[in-house]
PDB file of N, CA and C in Angstrom:
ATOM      1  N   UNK A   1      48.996 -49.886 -68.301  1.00  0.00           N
ATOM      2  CA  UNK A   1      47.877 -48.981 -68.239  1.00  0.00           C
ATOM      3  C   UNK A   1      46.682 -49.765 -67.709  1.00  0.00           C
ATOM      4  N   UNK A   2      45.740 -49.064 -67.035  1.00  0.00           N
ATOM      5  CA  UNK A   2      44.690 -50.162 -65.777  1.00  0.00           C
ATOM      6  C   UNK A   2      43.696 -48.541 -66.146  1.00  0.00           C
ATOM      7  N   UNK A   3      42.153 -49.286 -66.568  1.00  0.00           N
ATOM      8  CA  UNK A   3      40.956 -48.681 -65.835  1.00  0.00           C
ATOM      9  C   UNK A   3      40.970 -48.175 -64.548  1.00  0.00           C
ATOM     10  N   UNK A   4      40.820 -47.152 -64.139  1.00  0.00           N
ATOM     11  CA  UNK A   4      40.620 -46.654 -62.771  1.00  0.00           C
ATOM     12  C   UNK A   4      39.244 -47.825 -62.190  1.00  0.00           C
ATOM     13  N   UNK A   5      38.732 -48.681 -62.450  1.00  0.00           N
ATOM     14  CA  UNK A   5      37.833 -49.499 -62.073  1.00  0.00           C
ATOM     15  C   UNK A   5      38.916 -50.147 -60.656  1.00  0.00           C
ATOM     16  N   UNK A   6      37.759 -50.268 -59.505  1.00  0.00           N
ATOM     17  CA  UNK A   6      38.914 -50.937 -58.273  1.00  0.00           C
ATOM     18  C   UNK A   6      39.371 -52.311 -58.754  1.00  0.00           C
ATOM     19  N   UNK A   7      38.211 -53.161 -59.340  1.00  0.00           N
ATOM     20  CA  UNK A   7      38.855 -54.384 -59.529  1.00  0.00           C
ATOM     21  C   UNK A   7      40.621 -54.486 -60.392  1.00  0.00           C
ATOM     22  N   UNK A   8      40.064 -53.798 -61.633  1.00  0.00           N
ATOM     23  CA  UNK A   8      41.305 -53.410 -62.630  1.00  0.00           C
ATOM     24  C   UNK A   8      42.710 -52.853 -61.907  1.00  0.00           C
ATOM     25  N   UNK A   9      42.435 -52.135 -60.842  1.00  0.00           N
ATOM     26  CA  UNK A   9      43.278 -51.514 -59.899  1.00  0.00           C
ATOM     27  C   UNK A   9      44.194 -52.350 -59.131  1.00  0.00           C
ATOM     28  N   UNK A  10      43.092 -53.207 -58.914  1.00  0.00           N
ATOM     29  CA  UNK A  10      43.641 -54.617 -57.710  1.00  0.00           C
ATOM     30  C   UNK A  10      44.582 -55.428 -58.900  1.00  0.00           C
ATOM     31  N   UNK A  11      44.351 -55.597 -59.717  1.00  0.00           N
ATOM     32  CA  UNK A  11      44.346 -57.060 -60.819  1.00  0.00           C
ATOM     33  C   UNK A  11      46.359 -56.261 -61.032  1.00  0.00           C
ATOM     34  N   UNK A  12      46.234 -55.263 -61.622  1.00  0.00           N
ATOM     35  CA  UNK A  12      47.377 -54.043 -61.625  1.00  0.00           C
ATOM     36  C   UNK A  12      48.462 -53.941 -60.368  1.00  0.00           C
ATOM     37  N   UNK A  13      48.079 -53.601 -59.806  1.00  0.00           N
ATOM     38  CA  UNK A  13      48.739 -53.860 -58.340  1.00  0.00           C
ATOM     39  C   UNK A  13      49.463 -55.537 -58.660  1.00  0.00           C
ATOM     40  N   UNK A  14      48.826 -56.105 -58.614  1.00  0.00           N
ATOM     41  CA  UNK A  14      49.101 -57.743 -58.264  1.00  0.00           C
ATOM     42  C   UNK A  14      50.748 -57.710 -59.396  1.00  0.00           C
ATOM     43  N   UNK A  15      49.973 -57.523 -60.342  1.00  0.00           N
ATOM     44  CA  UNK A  15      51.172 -57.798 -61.742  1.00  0.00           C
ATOM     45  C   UNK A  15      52.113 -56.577 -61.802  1.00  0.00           C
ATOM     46  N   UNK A  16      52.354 -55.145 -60.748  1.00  0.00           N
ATOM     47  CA  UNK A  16      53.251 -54.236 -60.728  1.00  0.00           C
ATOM     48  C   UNK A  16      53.954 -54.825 -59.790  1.00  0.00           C
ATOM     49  N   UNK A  17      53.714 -55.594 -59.547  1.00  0.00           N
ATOM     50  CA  UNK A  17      54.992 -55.840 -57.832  1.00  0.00           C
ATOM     51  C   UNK A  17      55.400 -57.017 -58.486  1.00  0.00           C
ATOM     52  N   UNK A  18      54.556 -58.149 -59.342  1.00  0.00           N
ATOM     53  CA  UNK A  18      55.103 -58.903 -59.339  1.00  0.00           C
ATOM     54  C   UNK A  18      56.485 -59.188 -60.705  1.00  0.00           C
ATOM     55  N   UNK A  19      55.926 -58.485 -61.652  1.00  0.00           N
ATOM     56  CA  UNK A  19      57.016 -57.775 -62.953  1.00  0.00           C
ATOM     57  C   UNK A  19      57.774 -56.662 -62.738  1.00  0.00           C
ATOM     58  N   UNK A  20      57.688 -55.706 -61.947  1.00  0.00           N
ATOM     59  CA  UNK A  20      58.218 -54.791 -60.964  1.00  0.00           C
ATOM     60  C   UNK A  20      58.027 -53.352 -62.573  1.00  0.00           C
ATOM     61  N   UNK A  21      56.845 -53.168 -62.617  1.00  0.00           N
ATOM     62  CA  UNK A  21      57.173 -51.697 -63.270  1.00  0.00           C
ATOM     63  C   UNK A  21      55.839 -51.223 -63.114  1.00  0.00           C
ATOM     64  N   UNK A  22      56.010 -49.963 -63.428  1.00  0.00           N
ATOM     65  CA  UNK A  22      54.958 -49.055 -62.589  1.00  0.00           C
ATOM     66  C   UNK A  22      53.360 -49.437 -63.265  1.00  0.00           C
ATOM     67  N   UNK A  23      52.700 -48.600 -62.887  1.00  0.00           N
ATOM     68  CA  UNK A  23      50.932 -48.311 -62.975  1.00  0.00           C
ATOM     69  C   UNK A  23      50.732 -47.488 -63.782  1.00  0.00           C
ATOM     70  N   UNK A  24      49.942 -47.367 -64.396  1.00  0.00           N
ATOM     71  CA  UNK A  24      49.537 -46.126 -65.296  1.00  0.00           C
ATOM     72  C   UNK A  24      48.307 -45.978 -65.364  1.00  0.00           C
ATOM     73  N   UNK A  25      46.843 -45.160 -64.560  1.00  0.00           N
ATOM     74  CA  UNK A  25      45.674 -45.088 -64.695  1.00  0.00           C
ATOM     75  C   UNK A  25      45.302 -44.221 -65.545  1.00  0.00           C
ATOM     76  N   UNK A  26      44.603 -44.659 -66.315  1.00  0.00           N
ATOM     77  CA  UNK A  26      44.069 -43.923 -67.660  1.00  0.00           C
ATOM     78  C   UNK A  26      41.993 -44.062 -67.103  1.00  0.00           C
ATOM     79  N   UNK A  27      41.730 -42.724 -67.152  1.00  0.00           N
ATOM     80  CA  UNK A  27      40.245 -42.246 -66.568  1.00  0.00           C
ATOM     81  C   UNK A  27      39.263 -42.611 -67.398  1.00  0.00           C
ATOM     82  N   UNK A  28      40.180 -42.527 -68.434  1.00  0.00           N
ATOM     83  CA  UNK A  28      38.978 -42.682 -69.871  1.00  0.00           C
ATOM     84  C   UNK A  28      38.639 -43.737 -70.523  1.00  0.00           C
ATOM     85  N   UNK A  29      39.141 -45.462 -69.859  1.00  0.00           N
ATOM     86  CA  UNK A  29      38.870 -46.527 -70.253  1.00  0.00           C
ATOM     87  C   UNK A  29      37.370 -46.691 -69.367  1.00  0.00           C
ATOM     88  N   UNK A  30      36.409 -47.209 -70.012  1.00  0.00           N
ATOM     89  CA  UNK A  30      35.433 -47.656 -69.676  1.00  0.00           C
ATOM     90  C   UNK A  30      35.217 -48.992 -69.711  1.00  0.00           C
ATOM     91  N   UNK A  31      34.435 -49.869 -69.072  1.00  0.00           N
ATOM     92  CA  UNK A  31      33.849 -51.161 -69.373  1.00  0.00           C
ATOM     93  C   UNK A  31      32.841 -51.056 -70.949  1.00  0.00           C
ATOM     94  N   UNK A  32      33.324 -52.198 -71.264  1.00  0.00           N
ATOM     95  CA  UNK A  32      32.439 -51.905 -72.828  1.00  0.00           C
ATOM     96  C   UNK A  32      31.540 -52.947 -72.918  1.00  0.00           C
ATOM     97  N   UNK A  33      30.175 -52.515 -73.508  1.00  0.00           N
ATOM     98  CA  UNK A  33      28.944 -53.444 -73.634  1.00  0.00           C
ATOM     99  C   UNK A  33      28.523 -53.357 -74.930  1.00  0.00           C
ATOM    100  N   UNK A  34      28.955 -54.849 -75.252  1.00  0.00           N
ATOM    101  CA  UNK A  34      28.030 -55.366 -76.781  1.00  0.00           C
ATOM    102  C   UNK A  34      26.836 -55.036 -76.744  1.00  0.00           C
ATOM    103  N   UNK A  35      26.538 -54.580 -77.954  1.00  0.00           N
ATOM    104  CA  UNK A  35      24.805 -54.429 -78.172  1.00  0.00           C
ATOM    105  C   UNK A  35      24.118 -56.147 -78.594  1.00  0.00           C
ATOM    106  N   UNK A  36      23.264 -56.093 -78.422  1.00  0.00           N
ATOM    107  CA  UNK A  36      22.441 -57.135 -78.097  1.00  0.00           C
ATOM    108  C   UNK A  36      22.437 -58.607 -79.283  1.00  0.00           C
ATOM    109  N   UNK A  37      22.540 -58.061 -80.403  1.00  0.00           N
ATOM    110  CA  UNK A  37      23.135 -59.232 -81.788  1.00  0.00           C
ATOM    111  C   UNK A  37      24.201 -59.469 -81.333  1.00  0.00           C
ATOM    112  N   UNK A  38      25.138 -58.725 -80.329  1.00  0.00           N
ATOM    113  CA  UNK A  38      26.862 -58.719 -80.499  1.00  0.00           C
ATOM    114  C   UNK A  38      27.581 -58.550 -81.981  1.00  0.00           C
ATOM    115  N   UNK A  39      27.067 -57.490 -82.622  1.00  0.00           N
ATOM    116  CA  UNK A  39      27.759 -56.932 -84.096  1.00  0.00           C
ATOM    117  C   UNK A  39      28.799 -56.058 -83.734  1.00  0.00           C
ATOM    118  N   UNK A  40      29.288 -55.751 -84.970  1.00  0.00           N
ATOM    119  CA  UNK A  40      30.241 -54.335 -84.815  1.00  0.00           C
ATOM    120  C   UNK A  40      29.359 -53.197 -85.828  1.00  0.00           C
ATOM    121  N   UNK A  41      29.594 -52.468 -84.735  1.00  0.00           N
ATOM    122  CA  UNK A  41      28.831 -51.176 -85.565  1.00  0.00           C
ATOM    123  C   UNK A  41      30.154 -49.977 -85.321  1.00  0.00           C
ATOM    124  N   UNK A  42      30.221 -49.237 -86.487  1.00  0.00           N
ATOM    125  CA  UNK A  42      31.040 -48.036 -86.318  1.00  0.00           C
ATOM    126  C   UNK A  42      30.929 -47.106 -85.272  1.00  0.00           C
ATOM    127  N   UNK A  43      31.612 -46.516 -85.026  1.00  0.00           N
ATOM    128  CA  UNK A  43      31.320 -45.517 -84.246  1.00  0.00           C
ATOM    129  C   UNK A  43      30.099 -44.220 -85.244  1.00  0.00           C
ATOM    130  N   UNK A  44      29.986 -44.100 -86.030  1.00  0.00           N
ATOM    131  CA  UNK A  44      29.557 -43.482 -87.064  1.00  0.00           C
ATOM    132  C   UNK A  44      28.019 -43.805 -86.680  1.00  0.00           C
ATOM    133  N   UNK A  45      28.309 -45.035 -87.058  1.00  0.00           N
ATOM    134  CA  UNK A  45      26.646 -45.793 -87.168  1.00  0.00           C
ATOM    135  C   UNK A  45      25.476 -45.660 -85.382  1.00  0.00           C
ATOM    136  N   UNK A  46      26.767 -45.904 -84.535  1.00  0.00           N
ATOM    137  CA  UNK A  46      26.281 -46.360 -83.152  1.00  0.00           C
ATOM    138  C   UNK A  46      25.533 -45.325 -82.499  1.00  0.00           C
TER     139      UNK A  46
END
């Protein structure tokens, strides 16, 4: 499973040809950004 992000796409590609099994793009992975302490906050809290 690969971020539709191009880099993630490319990185995917590389390791499907080279392990030989398919791609799977999932739309709904995002890049994720720590908040600024770098804590964990719940989803609840955030």
């Amino acid at each position: 499973m690969t971020s539709s992000y191009t880099r993630a796409l490319q990185t995917a590609a590389i390791l499907s040809r080279e392990q030989d099994f398919p791609i799977r793009v999932e739309t709904d992975l995002y890049q994720w950004v720590a908040n600024k302490n770098y804590t964990y906050e719940t989803d609840e809290r955030a």
